[in-house]
Protein backbone atom coordinates (compact mmCIF):
# COMPACT_ATOMS: atom_id res chain seq x y z
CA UNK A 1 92.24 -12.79 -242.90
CA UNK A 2 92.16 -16.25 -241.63
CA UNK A 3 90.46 -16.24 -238.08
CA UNK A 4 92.72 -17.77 -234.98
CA UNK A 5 91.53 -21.25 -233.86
CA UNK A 6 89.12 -21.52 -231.17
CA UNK A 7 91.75 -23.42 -228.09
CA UNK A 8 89.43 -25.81 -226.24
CA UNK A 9 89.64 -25.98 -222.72
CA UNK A 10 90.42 -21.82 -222.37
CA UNK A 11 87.42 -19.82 -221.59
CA UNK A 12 87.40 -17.00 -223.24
CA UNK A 13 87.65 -13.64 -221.94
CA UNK A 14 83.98 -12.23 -220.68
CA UNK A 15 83.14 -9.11 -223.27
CA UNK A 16 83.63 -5.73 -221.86
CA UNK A 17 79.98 -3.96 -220.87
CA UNK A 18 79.14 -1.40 -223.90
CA UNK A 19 79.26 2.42 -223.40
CA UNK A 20 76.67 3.46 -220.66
CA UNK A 21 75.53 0.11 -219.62
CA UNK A 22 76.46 -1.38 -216.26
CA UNK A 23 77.84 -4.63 -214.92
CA UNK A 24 76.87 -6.73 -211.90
CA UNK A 25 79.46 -5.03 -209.67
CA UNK A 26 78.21 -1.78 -210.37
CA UNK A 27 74.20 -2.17 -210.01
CA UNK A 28 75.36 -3.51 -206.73
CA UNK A 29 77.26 -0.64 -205.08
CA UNK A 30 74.25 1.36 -206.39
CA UNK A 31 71.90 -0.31 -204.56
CA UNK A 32 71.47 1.25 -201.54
CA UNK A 33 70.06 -1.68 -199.27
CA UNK A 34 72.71 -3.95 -200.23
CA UNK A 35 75.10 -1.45 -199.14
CA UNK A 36 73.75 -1.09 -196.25
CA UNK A 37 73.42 -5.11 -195.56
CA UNK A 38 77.06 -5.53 -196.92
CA UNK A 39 78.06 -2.76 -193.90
CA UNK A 40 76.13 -4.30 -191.36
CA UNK A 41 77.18 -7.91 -192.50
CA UNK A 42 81.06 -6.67 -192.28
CA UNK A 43 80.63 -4.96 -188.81
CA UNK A 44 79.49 -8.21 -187.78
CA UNK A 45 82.18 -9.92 -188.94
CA UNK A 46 84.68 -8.02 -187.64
CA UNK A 47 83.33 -7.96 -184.50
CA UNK A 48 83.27 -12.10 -184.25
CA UNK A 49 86.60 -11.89 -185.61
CA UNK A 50 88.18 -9.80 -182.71
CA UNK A 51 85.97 -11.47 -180.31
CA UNK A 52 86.78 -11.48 -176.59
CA UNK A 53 89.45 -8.46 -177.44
CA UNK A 54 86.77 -6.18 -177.65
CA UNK A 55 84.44 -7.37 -174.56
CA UNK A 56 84.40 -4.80 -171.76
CA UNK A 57 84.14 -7.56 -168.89
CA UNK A 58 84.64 -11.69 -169.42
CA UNK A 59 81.38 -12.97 -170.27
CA UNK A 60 81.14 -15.35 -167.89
CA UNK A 61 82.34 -13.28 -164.68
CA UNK A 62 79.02 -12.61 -162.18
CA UNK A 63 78.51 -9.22 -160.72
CA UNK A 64 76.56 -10.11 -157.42
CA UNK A 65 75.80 -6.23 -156.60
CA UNK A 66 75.27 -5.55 -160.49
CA UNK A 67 72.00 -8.09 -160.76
CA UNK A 68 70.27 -7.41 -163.89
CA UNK A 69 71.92 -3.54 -163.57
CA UNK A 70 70.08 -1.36 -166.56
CA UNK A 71 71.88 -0.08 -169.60
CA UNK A 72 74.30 2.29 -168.41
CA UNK A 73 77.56 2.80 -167.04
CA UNK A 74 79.77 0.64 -166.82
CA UNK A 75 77.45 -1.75 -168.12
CA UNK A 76 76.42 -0.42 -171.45
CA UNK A 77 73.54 -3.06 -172.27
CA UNK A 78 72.77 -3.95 -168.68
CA UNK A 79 73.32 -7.45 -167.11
CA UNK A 80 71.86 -10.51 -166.84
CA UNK A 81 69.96 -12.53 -163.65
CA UNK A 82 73.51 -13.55 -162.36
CA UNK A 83 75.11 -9.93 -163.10
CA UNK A 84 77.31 -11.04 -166.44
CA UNK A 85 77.50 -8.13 -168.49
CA UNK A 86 75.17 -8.54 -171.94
CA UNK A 87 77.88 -6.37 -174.03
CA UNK A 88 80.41 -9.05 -173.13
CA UNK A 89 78.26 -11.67 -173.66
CA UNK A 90 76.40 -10.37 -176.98
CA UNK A 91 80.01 -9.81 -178.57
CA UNK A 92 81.63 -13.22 -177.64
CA UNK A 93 78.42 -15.05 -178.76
CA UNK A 94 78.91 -13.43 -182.25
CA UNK A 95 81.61 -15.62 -183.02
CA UNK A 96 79.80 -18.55 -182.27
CA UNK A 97 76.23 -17.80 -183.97
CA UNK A 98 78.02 -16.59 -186.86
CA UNK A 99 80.37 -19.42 -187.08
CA UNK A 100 77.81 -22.07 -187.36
CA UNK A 101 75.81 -19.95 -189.32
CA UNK A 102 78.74 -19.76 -191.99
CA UNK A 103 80.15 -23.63 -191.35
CA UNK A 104 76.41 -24.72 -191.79
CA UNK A 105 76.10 -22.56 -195.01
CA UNK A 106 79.46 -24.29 -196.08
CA UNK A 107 78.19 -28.26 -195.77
CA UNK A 108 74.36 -27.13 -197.54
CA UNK A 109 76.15 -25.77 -200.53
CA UNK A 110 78.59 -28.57 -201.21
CA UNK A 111 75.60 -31.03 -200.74
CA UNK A 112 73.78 -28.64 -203.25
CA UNK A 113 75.99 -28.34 -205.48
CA UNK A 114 77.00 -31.50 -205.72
CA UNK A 115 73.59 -33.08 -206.47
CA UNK A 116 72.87 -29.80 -208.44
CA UNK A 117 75.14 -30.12 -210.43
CA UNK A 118 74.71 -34.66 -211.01
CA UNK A 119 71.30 -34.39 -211.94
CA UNK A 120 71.59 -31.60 -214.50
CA UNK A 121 74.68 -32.94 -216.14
CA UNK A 122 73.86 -36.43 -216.47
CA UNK A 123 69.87 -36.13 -216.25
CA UNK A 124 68.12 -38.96 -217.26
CA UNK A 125 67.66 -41.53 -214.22
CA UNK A 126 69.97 -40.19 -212.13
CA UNK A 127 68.35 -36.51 -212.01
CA UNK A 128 64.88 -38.36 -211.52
CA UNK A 129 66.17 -39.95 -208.47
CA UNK A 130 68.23 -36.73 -207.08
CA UNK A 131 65.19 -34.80 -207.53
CA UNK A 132 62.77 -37.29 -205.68
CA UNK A 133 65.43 -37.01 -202.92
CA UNK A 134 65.51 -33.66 -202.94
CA UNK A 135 61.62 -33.23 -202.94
CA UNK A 136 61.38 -35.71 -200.00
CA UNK A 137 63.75 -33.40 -197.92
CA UNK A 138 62.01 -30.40 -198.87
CA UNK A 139 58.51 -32.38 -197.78
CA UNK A 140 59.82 -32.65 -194.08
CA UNK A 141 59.36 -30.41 -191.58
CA UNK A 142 63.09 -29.20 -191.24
CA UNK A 143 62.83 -27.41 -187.79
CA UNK A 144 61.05 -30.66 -186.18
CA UNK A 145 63.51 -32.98 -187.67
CA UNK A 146 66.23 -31.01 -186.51
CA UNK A 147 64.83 -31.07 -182.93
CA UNK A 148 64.11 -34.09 -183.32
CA UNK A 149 67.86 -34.99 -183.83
CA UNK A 150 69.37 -33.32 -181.33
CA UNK A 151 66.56 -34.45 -178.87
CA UNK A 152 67.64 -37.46 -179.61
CA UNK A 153 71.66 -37.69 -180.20
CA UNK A 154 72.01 -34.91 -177.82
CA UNK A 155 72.96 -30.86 -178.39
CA UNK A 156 76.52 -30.05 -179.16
CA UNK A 157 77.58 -27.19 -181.62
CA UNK A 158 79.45 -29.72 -184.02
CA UNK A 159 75.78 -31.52 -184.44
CA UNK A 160 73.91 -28.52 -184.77
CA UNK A 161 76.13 -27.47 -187.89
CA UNK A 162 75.76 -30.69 -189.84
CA UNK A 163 71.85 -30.89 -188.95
CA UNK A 164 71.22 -27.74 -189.85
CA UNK A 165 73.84 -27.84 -193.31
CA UNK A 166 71.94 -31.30 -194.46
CA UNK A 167 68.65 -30.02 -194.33
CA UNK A 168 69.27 -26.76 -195.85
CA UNK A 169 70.26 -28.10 -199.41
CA UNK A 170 67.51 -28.70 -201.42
CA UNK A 171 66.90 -24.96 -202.69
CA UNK A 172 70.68 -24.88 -203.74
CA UNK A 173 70.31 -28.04 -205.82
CA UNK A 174 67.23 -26.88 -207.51
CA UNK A 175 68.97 -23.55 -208.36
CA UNK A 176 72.53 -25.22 -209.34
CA UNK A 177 70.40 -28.16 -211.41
CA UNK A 178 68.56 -25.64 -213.97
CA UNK A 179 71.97 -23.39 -214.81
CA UNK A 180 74.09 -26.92 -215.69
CA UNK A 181 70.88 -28.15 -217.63
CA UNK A 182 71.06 -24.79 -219.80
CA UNK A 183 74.80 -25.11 -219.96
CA UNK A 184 75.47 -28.45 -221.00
CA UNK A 185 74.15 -28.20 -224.36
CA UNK A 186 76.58 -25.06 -225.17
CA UNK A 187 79.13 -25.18 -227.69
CA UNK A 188 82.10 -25.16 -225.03
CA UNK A 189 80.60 -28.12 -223.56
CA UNK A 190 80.50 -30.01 -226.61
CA UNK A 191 84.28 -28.98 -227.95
CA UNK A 192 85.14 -30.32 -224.34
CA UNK A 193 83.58 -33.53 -224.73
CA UNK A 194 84.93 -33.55 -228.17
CA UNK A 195 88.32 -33.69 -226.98
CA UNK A 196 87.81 -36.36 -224.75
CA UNK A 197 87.49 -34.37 -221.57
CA UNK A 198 86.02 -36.99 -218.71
CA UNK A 199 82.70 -35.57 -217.33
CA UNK A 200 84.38 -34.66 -213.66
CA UNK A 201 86.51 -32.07 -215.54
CA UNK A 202 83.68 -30.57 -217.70
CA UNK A 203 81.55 -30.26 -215.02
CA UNK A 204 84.33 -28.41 -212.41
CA UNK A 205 86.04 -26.58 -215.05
CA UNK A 206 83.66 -25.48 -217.33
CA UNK A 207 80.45 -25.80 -215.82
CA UNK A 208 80.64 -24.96 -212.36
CA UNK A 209 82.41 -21.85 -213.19
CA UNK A 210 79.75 -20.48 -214.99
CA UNK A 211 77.26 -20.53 -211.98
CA UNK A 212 79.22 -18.89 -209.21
CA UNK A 213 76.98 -16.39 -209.00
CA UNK A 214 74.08 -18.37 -207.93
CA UNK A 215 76.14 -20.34 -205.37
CA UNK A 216 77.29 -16.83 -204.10
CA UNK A 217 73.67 -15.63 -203.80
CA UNK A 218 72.03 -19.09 -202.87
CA UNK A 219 74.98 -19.23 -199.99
CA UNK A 220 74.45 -15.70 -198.63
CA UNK A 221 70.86 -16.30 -198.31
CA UNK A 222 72.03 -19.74 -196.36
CA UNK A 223 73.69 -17.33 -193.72
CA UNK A 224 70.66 -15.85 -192.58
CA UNK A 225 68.57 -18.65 -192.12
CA UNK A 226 71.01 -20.93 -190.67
CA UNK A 227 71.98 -17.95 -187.93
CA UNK A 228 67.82 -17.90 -187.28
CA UNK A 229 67.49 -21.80 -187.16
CA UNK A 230 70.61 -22.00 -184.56
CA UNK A 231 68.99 -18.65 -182.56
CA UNK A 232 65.35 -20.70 -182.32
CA UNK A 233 67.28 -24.08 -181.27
CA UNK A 234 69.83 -22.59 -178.73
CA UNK A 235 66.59 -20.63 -177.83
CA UNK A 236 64.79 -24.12 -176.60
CA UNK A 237 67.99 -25.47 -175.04
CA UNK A 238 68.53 -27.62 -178.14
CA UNK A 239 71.52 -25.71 -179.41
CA UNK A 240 74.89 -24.26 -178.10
CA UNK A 241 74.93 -25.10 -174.44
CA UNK A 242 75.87 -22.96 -171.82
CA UNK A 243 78.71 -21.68 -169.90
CA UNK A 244 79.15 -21.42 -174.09
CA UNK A 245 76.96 -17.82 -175.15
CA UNK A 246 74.96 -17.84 -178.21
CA UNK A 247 72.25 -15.06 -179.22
CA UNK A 248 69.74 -18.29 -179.05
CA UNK A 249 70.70 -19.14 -175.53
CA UNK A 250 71.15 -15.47 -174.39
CA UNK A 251 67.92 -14.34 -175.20
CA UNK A 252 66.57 -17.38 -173.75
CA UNK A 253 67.66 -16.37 -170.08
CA UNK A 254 66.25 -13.45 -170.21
CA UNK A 255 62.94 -14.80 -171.06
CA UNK A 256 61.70 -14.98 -167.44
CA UNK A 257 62.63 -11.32 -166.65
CA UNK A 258 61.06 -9.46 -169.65
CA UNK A 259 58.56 -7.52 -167.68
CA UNK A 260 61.73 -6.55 -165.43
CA UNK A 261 64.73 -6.90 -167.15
CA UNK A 262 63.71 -6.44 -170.97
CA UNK A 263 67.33 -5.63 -172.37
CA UNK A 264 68.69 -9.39 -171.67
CA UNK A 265 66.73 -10.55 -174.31
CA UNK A 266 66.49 -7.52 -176.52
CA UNK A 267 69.71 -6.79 -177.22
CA UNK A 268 70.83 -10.44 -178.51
CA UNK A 269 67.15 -10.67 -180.65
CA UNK A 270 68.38 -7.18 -181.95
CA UNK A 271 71.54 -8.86 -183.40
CA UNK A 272 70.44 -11.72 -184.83
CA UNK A 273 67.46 -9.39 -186.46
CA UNK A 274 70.30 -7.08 -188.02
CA UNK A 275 72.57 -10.00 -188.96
CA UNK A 276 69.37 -11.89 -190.84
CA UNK A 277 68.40 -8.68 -192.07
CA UNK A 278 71.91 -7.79 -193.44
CA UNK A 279 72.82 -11.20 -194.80
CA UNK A 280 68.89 -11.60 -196.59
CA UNK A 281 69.50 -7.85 -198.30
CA UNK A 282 73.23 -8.60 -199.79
CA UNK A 283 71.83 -11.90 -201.04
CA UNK A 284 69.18 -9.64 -202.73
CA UNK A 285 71.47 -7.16 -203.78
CA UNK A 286 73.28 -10.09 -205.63
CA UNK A 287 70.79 -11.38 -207.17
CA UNK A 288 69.49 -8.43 -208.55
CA UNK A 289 73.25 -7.40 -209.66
CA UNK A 290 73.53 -10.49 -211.80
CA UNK A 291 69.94 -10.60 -213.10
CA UNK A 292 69.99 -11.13 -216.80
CA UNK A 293 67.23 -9.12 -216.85
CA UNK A 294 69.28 -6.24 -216.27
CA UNK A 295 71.81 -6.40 -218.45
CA UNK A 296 71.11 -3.31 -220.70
């Protein structure tokens, strides 16, 4: 029986997993760490999403004879030197420190992918250059150029994104650079070039496809670190700017009360240690899920 043509440009259906052997999506609901990260992680989220909705008191409103009041009722995790309820303030802030922590993670993997994906496609001179670039970024201290920066041009949330999304790259186009160097030889690659496909469309439509998992896992690791690099900047006055809560800037006010007042700055380091902590273990989780090492 004659065999059907192979029809260029369709990518063909991913083979079922045999009989006892499991697929990415099921080693990662059985691992119990990423579970728990993914649950943590969505809490989170929904909590930024409903944002001031579910704040007890506004977060900016002083209560004079409430003055760094303990946890307790009505004031669940205490107040702050000027008697604004933490709670209030912790939940509102979660929008914002998760926000740039998920807008920054957005502009670091375009720029990764993007020169990713250049120099292992076209290699040559152009990935010699794109990797030179890359290894210069990786070569400067990111935190000091970043504070730096905004020393310099001035904090502002908008500024903090795109500082902290430009430096963050250069893992992601290391990762993104060795899958389209083992792609671009296959035998799809070639029918497409065969056909007269321009380089653009091989590379979006058949290429990038087939790393999406790294991206996913490269990008959830992002996350964390971007919501620990905006924490440590807001935390020297260098990122989100008050009336404007952050976990950075919150925990910074209660830096001069610790020995008095210990939950102003505990209870905002506590979230951004559980949304790290949540984001780093899913981005595990995935990584072990789609390790080829593990297909068996």
């Amino acid at each position: 029986m004659a065999s059907r043509p192979l029809e260029v440009g369709r990518r063909a259906s991913p083979p079922r997993p045999a009989a006892g052997r499991r697929g990415p999506w099921q080693r990662f609901v059985r691992n119990p760490r990423a579970i728990a990260g993914a649950a943590i992680m969505a809490s989170f989220l929904l909590v930024a999403l409903a944002g001031p909705r579910l704040a007890p008191f506004p977060p900016a409103a002083p209560h004079v004879l409430a003055i760094l009041h303990p946890p307790g009722r009505p004031f669940w995790l205490g107040t702050d030197n000027l008697g604004r309820d933490i709670l209030s303030r912790v939940i509102v802030a979660s929008r914002v420190s998760l926000a740039i922590g998920v807008l920054s993670m957005l502009v670091s993997i375009v720029a990764g992918v993007l020169v990713g994906a250049l120099a292992g496609y076209f290699g040559g001179a152009a990935d010699s250059v794109l990797m030179r670039v890359t290894d210069v970024v990786l070569a400067i201290p990111v935190f000091f150029l970043t504070v730096a920066f905004l020393a310099l041009f001035g904090p502002g949330v908008g500024r903090l994104i795109w500082i902290i999304g430009l430096t963050a790259w250069p893992p992601t186009a290391r990762l993104v650079r060795v899958e389209i160097m083992a792609l671009r030889a296959r035998d799809f690659v070639t029918a497409a070039r065969a056909t007269g496909a321009p380089n653009s469309r091989i590379i979006v439509r058949h290429l990038l496809p087939n790393v999406v998992p790294v991206i996913v896992i490269s990008a959830t690791l992002r996350v964390g670190l971007a919501i620990l690099t905006e924490a440590g900047l807001s935390f020297l006055g260098l990122g989100v700017q008050p009336p404007q809560p952050s976990w950075g800037n919150i925990i910074a006010d209660g830096r001069e009360y610790l020995g008095v007042a210990w939950w102003v700055s505990f209870f905002p380091g506590l979230c951004v240690f559980l949304a790290v902590m949540a984001f780093n273990l899913v981005g595990d989780g995935l990584r072990d899920a789609f390790d080829p090492r593990l297909q068996i």
